[in-house]
C-alpha atoms as a PDB file:
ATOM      1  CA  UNK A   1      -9.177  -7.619   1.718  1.00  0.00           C
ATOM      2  CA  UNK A   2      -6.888  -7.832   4.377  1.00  0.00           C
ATOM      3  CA  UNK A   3      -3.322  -6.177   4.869  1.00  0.00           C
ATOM      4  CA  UNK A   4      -0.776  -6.845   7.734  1.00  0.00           C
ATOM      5  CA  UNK A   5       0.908  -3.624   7.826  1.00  0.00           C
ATOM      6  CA  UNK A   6       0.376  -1.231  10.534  1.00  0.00           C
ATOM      7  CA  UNK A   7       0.495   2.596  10.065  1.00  0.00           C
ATOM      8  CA  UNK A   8       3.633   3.162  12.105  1.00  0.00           C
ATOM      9  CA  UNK A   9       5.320   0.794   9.414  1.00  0.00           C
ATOM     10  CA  UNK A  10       3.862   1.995   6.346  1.00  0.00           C
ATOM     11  CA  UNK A  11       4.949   5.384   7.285  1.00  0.00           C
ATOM     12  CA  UNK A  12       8.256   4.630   7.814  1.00  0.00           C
ATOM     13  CA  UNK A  13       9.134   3.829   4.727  1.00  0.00           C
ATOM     14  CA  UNK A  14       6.858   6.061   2.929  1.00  0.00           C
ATOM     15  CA  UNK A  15       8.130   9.082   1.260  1.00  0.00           C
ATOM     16  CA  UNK A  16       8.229  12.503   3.150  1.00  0.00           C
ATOM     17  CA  UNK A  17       8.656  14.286   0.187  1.00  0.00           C
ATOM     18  CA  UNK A  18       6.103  16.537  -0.856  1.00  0.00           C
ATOM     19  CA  UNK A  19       7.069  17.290  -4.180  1.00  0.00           C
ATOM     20  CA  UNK A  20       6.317  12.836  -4.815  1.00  0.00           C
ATOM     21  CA  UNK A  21       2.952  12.956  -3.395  1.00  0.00           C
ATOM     22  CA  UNK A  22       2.186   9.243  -4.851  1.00  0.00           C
ATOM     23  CA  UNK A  23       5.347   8.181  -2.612  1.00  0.00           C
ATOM     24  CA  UNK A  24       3.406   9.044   0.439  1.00  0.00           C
ATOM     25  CA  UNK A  25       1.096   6.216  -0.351  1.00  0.00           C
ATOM     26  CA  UNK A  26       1.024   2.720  -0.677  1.00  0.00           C
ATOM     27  CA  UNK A  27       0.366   1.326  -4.232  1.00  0.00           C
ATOM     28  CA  UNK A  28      -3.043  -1.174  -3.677  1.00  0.00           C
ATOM     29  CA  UNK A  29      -2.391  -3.682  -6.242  1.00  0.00           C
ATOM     30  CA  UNK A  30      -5.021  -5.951  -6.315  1.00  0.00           C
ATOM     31  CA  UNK A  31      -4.234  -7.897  -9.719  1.00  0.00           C
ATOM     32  CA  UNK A  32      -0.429  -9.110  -8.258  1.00  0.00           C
ATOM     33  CA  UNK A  33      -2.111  -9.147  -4.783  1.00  0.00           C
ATOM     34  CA  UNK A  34       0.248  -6.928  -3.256  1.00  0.00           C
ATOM     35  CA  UNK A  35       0.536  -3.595  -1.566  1.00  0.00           C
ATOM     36  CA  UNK A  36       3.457  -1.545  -2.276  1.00  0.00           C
ATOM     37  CA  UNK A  37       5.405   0.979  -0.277  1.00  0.00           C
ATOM     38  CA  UNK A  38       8.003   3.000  -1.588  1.00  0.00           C
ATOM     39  CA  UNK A  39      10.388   6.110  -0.726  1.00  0.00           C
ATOM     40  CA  UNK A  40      12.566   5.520  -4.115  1.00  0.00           C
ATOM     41  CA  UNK A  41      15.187   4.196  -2.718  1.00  0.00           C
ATOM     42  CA  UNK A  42      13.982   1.112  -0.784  1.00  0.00           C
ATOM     43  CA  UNK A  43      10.842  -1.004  -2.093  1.00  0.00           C
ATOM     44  CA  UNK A  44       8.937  -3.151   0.411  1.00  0.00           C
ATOM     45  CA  UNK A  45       5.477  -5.147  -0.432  1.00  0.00           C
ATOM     46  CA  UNK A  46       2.818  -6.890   1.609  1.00  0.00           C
ATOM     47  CA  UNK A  47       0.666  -9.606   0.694  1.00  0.00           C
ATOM     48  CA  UNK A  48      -3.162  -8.781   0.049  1.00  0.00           C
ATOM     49  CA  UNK A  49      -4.996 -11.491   1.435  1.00  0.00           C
ATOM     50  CA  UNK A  50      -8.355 -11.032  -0.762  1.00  0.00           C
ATOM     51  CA  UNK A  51     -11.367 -13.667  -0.714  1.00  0.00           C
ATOM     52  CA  UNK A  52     -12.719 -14.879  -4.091  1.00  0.00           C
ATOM     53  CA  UNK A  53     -14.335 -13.404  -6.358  1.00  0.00           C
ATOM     54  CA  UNK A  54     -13.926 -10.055  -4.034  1.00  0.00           C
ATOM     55  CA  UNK A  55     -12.784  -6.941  -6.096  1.00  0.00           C
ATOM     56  CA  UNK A  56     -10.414  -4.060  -5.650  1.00  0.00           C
ATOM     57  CA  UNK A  57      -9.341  -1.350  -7.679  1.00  0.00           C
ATOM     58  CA  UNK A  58      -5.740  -0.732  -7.989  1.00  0.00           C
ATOM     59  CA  UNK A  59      -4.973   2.680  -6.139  1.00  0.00           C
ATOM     60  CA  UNK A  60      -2.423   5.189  -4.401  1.00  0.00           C
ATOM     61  CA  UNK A  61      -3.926   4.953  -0.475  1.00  0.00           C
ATOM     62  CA  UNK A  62      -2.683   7.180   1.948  1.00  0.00           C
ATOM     63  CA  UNK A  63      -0.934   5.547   4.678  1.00  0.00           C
ATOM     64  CA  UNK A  64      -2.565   6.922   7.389  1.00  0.00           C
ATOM     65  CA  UNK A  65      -5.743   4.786   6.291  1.00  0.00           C
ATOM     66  CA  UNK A  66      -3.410   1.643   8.052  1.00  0.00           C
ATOM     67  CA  UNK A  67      -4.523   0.373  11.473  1.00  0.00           C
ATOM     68  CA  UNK A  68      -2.362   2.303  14.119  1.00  0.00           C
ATOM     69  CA  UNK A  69      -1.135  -0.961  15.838  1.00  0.00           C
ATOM     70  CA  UNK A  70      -0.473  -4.510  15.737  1.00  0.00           C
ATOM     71  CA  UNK A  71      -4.079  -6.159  16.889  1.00  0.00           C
ATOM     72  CA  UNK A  72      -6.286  -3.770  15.202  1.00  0.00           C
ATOM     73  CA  UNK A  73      -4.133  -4.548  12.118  1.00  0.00           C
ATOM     74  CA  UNK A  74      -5.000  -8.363  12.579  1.00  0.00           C
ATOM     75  CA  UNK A  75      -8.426  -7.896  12.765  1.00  0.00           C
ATOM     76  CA  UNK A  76      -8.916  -4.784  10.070  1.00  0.00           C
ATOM     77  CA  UNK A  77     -10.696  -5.241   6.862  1.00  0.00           C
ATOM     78  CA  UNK A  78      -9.999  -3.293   3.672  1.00  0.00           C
ATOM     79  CA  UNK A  79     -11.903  -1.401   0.964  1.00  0.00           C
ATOM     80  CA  UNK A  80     -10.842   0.087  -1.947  1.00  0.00           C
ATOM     81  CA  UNK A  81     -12.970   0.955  -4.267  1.00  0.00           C
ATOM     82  CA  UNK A  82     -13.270   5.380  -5.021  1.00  0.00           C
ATOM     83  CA  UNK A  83     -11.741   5.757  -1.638  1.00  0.00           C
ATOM     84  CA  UNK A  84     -10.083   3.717   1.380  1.00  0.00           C
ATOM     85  CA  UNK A  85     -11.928   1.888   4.174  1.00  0.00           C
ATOM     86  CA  UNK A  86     -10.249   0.682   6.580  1.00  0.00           C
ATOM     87  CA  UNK A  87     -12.757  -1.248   9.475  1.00  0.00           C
ATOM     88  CA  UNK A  88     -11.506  -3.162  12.550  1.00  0.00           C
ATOM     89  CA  UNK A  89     -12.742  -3.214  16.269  1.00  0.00           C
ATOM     90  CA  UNK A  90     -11.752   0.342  16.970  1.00  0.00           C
ATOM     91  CA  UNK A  91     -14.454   1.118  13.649  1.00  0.00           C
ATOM     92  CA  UNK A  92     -14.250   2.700  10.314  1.00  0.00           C
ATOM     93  CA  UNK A  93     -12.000   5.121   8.811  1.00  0.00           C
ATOM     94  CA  UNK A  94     -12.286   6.905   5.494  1.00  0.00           C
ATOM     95  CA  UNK A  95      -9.568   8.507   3.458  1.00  0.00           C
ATOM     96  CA  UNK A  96      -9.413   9.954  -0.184  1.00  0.00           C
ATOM     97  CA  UNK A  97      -7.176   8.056  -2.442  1.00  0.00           C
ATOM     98  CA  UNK A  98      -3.682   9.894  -3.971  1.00  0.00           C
ATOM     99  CA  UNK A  99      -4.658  10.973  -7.196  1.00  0.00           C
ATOM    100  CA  UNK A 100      -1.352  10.174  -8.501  1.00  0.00           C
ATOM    101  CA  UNK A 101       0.353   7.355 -10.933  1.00  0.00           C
ATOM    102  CA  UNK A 102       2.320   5.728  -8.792  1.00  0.00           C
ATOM    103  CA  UNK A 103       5.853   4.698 -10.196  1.00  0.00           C
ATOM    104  CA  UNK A 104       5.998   0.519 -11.827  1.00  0.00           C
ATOM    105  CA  UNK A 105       7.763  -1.213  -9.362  1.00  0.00           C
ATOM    106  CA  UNK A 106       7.525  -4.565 -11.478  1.00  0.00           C
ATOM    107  CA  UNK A 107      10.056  -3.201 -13.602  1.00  0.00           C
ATOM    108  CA  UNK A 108      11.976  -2.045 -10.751  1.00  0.00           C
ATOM    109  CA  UNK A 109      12.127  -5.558  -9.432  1.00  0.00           C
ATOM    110  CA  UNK A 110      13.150  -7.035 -12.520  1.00  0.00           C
ATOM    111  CA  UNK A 111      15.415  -5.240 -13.539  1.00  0.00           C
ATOM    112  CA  UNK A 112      17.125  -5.539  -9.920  1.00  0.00           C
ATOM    113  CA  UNK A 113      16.607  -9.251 -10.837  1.00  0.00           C
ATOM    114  CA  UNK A 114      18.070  -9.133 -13.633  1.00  0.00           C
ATOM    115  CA  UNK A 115      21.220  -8.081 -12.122  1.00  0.00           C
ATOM    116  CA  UNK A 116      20.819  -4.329 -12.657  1.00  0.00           C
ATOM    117  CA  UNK A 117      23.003  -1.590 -13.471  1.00  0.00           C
ATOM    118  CA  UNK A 118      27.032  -2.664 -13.185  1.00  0.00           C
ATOM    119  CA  UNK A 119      28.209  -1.136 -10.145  1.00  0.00           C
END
């Protein structure tokens, strides 16, 4: 699969809070094809641009896994499947996944869409 998303902006939205370890990741959703990043107060998601019939388990990646710029992002390739691969001209890098349920951001987003709380 592939992901345009490069480390530098994963991380910046990612949570730096320890005590919400599955914040520090990004959610690998493979069934909405979408990666999701998250600090709990602002949401952002990617496209996953996945070939058919490929597969992907949904998991919590850590976002250092992310190609550190621009081109390598472009070119990187994606696996998740027990851990995260990320492989792109620089090579391959391996990282454990977040063992960690990561919060459901569907209902975040409808709910939002749904006009939400009064305020």
């Amino acid at each position: 699969m592939k992901i345009n998303i490069t480390k530098q902006n994963a991380a910046a939205l990612a949570s730096k809070d320890a005590i919400k370890p599955s914040l520090q990741g990004c959610l690998i959703d493979p069934d909405n094809k979408k990666a999701v990043i998250t600090n709990g107060h602002a949401l952002i998601m990617y496209p996953l641009k996945m070939e058919k019939g490929e597969e992907a388990s949904r998991a919590v990646v850590p976002v250092d896994i992310f190609a550190p710029n621009i081109k390598q992002s472009e070119s990187a390739e994606y696996c998740i499947n027990g851990a995260a691969v990320r492989q792109d001209n620089a090579g391959t890098q391996e990282a454990a996944l977040i063992n960690e349920r990561y919060p459901d951001y569907e209902s975040v987003i409808l709910y939002q869409w749904r006009g939400g709380p009064a305020r």
